[in-house]
Protein backbone atom coordinates (compact mmCIF):
# COMPACT_ATOMS: atom_id res chain seq x y z
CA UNK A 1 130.47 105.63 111.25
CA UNK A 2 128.41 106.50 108.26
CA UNK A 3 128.10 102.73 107.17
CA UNK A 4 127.23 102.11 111.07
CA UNK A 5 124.32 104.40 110.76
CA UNK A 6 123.16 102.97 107.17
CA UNK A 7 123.38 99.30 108.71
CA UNK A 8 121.34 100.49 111.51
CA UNK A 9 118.49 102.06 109.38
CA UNK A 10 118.16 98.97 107.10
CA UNK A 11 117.68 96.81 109.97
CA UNK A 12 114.95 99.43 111.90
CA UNK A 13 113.35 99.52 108.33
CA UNK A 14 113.36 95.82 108.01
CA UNK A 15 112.07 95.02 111.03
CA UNK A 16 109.16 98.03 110.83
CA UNK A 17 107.74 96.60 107.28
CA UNK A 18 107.95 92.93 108.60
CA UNK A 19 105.92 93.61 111.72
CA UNK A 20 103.03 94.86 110.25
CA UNK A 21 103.04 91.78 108.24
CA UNK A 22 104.24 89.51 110.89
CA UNK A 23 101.28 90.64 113.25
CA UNK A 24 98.18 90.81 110.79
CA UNK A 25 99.29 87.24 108.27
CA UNK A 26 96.18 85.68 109.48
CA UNK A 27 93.26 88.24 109.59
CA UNK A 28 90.82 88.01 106.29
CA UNK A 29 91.47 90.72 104.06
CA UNK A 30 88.13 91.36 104.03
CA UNK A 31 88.03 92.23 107.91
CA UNK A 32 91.38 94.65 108.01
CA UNK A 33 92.92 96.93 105.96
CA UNK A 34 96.36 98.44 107.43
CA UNK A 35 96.28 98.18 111.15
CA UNK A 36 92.60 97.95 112.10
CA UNK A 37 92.94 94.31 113.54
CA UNK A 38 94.25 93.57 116.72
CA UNK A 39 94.15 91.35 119.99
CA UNK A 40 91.65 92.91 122.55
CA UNK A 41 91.89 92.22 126.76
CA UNK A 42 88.28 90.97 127.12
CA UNK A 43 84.71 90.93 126.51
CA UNK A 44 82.17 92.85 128.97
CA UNK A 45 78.52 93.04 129.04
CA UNK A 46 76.69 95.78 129.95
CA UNK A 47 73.85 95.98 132.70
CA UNK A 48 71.62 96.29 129.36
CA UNK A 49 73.04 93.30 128.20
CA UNK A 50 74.98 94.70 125.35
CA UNK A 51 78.52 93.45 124.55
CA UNK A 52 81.60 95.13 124.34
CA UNK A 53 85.12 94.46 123.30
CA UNK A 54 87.48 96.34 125.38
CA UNK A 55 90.97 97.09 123.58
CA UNK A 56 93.12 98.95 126.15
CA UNK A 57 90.80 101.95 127.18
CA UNK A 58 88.32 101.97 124.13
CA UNK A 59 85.54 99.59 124.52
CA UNK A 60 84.27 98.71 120.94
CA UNK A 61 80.38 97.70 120.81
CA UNK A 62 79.78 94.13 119.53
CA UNK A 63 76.40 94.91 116.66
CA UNK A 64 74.37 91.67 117.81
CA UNK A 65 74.49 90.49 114.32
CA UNK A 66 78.06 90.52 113.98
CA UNK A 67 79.01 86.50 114.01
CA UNK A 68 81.86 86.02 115.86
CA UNK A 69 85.05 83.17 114.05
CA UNK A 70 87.49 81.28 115.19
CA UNK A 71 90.59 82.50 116.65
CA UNK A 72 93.37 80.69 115.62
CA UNK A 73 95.94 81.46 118.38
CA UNK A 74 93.07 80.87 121.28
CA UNK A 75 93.18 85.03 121.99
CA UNK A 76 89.96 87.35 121.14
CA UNK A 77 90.51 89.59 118.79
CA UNK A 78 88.56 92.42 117.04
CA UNK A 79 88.90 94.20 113.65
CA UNK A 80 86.99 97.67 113.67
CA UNK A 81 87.08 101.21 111.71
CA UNK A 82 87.44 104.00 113.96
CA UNK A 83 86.16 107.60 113.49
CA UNK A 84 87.42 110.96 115.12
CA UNK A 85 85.33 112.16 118.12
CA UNK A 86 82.11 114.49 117.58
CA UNK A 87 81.94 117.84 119.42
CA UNK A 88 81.90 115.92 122.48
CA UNK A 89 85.01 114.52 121.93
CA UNK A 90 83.71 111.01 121.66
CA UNK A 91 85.04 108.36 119.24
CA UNK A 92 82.92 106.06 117.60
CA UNK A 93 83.94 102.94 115.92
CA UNK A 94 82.69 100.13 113.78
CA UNK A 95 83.52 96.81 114.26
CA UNK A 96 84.06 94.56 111.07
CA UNK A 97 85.37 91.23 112.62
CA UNK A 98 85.43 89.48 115.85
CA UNK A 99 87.65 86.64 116.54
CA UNK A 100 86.89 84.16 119.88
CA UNK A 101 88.88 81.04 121.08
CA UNK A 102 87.15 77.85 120.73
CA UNK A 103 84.60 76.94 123.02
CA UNK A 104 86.16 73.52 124.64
């Protein structure tokens, strides 16, 4: 049983460090640090015109200088810092890279 249990926590552990890995082997070092990168569901622009990145229920504002790359697996994907509410409760984040599929 004790073996059992040791088998089972090497392969959890193994498959925890090589995910992290697995999932950010393509992102510039420059845009992500641990786990800052990550696909996103869409792009949405604001009746003011601004654009946002939404990433489950955050949307993440696009700075209008920040150039966009190519995605290599055709999916949009955003790398941003986030920091803890203010006394409002309200997160604010900073985005550092922003991936797009290839216009065809």
């Amino acid at each position: 049983m004790k073996r059992a249990r040791l088998f089972f926590f090497k392969v959890i552990l193994t498959i925890g460090m090589q995910s992290p890995v697995a999932a950010h082997s393509w992102y510039p070092t420059e845009c992500c640090s641990a786990f800052d990168c990550m696909p996103a569901d869409e792009i949405v622009t604001a009746s003011d015109g601004a654009k946002m990145v939404r990433v489950r229920d955050q949307q993440i504002p696009i700075p209008i200088g920040l150039a966009p790359r190519a995605s290599p697996d055709g999916r949009i994907h955003i790398c941003f810092r986030s920091f803890p509410g203010d006394l409002n409760g309200v997160s604010s984040f900073l985005p550092l890279c922003l991936f797009l599929p290839a216009q065809s």
